[in-house]
Protein backbone atom coordinates (compact mmCIF):
# COMPACT_ATOMS: atom_id res chain seq x y z
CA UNK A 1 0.00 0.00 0.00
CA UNK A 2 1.19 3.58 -1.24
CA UNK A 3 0.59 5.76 1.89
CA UNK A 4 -0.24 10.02 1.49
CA UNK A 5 -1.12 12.02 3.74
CA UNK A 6 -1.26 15.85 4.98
CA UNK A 7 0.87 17.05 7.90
CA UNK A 8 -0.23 20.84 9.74
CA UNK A 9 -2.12 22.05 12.91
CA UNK A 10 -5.04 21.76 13.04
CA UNK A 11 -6.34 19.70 10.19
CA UNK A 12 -9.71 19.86 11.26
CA UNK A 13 -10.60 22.50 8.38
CA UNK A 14 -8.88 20.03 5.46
CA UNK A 15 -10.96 18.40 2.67
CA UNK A 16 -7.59 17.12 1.61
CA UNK A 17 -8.54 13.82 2.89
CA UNK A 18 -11.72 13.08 1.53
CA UNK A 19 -10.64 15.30 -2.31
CA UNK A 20 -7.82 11.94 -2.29
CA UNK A 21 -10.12 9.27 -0.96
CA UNK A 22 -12.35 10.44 -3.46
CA UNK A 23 -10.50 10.46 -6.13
CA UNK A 24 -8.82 6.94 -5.62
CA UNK A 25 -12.55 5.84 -5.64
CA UNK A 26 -13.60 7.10 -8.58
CA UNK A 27 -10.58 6.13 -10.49
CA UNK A 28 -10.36 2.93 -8.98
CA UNK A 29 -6.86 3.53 -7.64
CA UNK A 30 -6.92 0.87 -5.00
CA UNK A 31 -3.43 0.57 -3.49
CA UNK A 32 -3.22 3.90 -2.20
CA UNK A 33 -4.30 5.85 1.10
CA UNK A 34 -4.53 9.28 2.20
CA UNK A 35 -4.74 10.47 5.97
CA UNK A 36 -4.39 13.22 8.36
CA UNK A 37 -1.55 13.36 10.21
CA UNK A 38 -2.11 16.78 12.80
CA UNK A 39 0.94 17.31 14.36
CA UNK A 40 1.24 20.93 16.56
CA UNK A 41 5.26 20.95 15.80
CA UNK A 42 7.62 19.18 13.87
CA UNK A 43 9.88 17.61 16.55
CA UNK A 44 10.47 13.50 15.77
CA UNK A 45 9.67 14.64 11.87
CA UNK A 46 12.36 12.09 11.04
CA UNK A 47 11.34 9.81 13.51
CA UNK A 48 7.83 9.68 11.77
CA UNK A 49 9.30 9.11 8.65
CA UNK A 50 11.48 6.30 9.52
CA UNK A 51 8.48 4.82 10.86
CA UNK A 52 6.16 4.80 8.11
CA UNK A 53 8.24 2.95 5.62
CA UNK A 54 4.93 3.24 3.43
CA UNK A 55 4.70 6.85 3.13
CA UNK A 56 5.48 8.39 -0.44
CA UNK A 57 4.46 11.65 0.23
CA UNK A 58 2.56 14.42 2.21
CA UNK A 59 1.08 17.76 1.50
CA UNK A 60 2.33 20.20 4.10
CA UNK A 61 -0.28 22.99 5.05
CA UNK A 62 -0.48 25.84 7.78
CA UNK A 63 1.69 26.42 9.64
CA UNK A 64 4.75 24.44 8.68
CA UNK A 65 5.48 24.88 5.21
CA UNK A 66 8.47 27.60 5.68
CA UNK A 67 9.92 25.29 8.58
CA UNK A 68 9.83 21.82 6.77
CA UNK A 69 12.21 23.30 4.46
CA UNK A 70 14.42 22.23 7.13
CA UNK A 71 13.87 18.58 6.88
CA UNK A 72 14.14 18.74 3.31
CA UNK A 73 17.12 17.36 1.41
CA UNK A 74 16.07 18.30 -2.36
CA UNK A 75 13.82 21.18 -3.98
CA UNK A 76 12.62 22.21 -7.12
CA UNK A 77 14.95 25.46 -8.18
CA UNK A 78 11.86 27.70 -7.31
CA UNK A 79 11.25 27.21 -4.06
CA UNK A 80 14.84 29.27 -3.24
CA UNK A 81 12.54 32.17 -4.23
CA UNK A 82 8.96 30.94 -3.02
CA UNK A 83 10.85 30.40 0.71
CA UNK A 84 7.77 27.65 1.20
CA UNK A 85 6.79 24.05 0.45
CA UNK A 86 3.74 22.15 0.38
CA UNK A 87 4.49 18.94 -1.29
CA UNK A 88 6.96 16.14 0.29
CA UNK A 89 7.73 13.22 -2.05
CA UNK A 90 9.86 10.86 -0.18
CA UNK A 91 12.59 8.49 -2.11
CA UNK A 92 13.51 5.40 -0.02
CA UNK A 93 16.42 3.16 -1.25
CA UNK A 94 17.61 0.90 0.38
CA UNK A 95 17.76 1.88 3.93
CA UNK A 96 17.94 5.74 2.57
CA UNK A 97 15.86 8.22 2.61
CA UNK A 98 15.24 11.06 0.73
CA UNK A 99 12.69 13.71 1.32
CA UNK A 100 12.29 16.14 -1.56
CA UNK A 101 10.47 19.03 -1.70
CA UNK A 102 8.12 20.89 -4.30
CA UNK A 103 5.56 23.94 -4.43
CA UNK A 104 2.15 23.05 -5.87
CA UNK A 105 0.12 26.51 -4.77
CA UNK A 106 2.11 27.57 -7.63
CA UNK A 107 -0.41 25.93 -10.51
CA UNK A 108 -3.08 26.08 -7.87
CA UNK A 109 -2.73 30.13 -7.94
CA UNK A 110 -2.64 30.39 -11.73
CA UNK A 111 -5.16 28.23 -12.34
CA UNK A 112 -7.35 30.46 -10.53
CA UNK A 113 -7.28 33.64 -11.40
CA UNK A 114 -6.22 32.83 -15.03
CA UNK A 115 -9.63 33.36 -16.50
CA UNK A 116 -10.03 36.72 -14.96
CA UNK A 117 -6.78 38.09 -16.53
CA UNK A 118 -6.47 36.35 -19.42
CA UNK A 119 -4.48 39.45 -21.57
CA UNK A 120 -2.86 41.46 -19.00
CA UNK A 121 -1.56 41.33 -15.27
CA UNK A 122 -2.38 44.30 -12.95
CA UNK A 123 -1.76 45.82 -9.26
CA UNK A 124 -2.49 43.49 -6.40
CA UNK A 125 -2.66 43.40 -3.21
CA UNK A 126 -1.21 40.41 -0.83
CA UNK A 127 -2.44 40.35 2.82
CA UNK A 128 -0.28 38.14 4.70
CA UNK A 129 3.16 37.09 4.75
CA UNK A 130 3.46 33.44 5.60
CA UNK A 131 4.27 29.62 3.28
CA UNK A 132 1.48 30.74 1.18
CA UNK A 133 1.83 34.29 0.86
CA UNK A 134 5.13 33.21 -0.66
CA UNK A 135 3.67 31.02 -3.40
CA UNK A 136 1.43 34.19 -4.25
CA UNK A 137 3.78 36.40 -4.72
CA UNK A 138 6.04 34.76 -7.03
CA UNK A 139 3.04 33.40 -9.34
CA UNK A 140 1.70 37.06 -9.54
CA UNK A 141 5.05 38.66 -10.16
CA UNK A 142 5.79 36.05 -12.86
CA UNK A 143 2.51 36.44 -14.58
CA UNK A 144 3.49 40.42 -14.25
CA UNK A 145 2.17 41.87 -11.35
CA UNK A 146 3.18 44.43 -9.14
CA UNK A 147 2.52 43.20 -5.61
CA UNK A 148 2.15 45.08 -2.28
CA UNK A 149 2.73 42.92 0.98
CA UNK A 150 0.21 43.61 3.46
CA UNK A 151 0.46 42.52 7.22
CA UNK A 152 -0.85 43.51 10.61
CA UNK A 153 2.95 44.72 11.44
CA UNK A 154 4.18 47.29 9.16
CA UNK A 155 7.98 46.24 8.08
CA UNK A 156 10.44 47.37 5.45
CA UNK A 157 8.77 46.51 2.08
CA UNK A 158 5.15 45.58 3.80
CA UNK A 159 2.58 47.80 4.59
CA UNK A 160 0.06 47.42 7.70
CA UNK A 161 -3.91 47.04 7.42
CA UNK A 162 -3.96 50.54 8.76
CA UNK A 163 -2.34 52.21 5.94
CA UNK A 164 -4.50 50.56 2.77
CA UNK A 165 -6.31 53.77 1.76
CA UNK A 166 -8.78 54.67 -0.86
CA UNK A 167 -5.48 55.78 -3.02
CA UNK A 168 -4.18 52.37 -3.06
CA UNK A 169 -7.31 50.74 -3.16
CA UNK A 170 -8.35 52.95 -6.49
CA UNK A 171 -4.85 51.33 -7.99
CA UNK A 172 -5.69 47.61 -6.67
CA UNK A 173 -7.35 45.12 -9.29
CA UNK A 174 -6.71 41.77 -7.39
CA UNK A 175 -6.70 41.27 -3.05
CA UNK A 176 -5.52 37.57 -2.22
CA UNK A 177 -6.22 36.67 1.43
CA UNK A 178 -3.27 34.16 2.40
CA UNK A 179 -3.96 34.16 6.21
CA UNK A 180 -6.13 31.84 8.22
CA UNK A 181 -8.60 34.45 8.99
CA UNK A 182 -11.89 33.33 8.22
CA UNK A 183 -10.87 29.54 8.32
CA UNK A 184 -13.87 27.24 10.09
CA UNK A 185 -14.29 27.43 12.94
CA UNK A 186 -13.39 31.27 13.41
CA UNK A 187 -15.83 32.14 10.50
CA UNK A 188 -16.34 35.45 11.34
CA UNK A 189 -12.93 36.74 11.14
CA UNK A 190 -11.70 38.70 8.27
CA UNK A 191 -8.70 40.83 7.31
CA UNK A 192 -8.64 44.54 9.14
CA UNK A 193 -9.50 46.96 6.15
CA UNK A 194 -12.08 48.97 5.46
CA UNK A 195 -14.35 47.12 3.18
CA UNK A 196 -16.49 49.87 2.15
CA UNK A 197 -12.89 51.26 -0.23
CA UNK A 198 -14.19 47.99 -2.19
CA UNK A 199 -15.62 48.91 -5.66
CA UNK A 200 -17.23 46.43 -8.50
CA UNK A 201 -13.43 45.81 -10.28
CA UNK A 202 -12.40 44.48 -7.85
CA UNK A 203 -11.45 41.31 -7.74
CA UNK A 204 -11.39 39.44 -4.21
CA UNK A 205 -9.39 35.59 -3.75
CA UNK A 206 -9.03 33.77 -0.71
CA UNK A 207 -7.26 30.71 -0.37
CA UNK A 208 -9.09 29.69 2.35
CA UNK A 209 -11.88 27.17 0.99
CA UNK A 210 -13.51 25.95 4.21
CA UNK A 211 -16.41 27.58 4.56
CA UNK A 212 -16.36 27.91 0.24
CA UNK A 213 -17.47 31.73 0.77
CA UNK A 214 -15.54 33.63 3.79
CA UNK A 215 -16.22 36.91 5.71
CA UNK A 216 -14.01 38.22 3.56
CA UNK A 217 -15.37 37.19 0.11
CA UNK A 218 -18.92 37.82 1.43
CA UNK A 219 -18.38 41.53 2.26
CA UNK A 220 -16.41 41.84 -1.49
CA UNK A 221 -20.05 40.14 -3.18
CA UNK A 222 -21.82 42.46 -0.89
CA UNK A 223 -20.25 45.48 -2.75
CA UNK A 224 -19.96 43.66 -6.43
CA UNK A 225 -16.79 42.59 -6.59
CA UNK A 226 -16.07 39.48 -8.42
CA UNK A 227 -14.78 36.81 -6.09
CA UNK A 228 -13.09 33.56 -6.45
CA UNK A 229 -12.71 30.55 -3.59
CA UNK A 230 -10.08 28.74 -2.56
CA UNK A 231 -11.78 24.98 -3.44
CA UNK A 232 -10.46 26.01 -7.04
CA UNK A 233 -7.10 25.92 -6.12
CA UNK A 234 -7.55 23.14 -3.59
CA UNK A 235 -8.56 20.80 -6.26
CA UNK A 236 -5.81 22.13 -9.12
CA UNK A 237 -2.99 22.20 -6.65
CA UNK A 238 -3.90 18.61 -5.09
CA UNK A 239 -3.83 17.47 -8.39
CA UNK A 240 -0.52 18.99 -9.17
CA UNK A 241 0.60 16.87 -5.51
CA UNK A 242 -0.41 13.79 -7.39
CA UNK A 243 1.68 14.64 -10.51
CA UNK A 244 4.63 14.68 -8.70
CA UNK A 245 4.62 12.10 -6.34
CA UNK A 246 3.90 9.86 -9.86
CA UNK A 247 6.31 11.29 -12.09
CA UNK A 248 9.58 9.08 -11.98
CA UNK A 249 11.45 11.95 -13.44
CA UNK A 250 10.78 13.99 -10.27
């Protein structure tokens, strides 16, 4: 049995699990599981590696995929930039191991917002700066846009909540929520900006998928802005996890 799985803390928001199970139904893929495995730090990593000599690979989600890079002994060349991972493949020869490490939020990211900029990139905004704030920022910027950093702690090259104004919002075509806020069961939590700067081009993502439509993507609808959910990229960036743990060229 092929053994998969999703490591982070808490996992109790995840439809990682049943997206695989799922999917190894319908395509009757029958010597392979996929489980949670909630761990609240990464201490005995190795240790629960050695001991699951079945494992092939793991997603990695909030909030280790900026330190699992330490445990990792291989990356793609792009994660040097992205500074995050969410995809583990792990090589086993012999009594080796090898734990490589690769970026799927990448496709997940395009694929969503692809259809809404099909010609040209824009200005966007970027609140949060954690794993998958990384992944944002260097799809956006490769697809051409110019991307502002926003955090709750103003820092050299990121602004705080405080300061997006309706100057910078009149500039902004695309917001990407990155952080938890909003993730079940804290529902009602939303990034700190004033929501009534929102106009009807703008367009609001949020990677967070569970519930499908957030605090924050409700009060974008609420003024007419287009808005796109995270199950989107859940779906194209799992499938992307598959790819590589299946490719032997990876």
């Amino acid at each position: 049995m092929r053994k998969f799985g999703l490591i982070g803390y808490p996992l109790s928001h995840s439809f990682s699990k049943k997206y695989f199970t799922e999917k190894f139904h319908r395509e009757k893929i029958s010597d392979c599981s996929y489980d949670n495995y909630p761990r609240e730090n990464l201490a005995r990593f190795q240790d629960f590696i050695s001991g699951n000599p079945e494992l092939c690979g793991l997603n990695v989600t909030i909030p280790f995929k900026k330190e699992i890079l330490n445990y990792v002994d291989v990356t793609e060349p792009q994660i040097k930039e992205i500074g995050a991972v969410n995809v583990l493949k792990i090589k086993r020869i012999g009594d080796k191991v090898q734990i490589c490490g690769y970026n799927s939020d990448v496709t997940g990211i395009r694929d969503s917002i692809k259809l809404f900029f099909p010609d040209k990139a824009g200005n966007a905004l970027i609140f949060g700066t954690g794993g998958s704030s990384g992944a944002v920022c260097y799809t956006l910027k490769k697809l051409g846009f110019k991307v502002t950093l926003v955090s709750r702690t103003k820092k050299p090259g990121i602004m705080s909540y405080q300061e997006v104004n309706s100057k910078i919002m009149d500039s902004t075509d695309l917001i990407v929520n990155t952080t938890p806020l909003g993730m079940f069961p804290d529902i009602m939590t939303k990034p700190e900006i004033d929501y009534n700067l929102l106009k009807e081009k703008h367009i609001l993502f949020d990677l967070v998928y569970n519930p499908e439509i957030t605090s924050f993507l409700m009060m974008g609808k609420e003024r007419g802005c287009k808005i796109v959910t995270g199950l989107k990229m859940l779906y194209s960036q799992a499938e992307r996890s598959w790819e590589i743990w299946n490719d032997v060229n990876l």
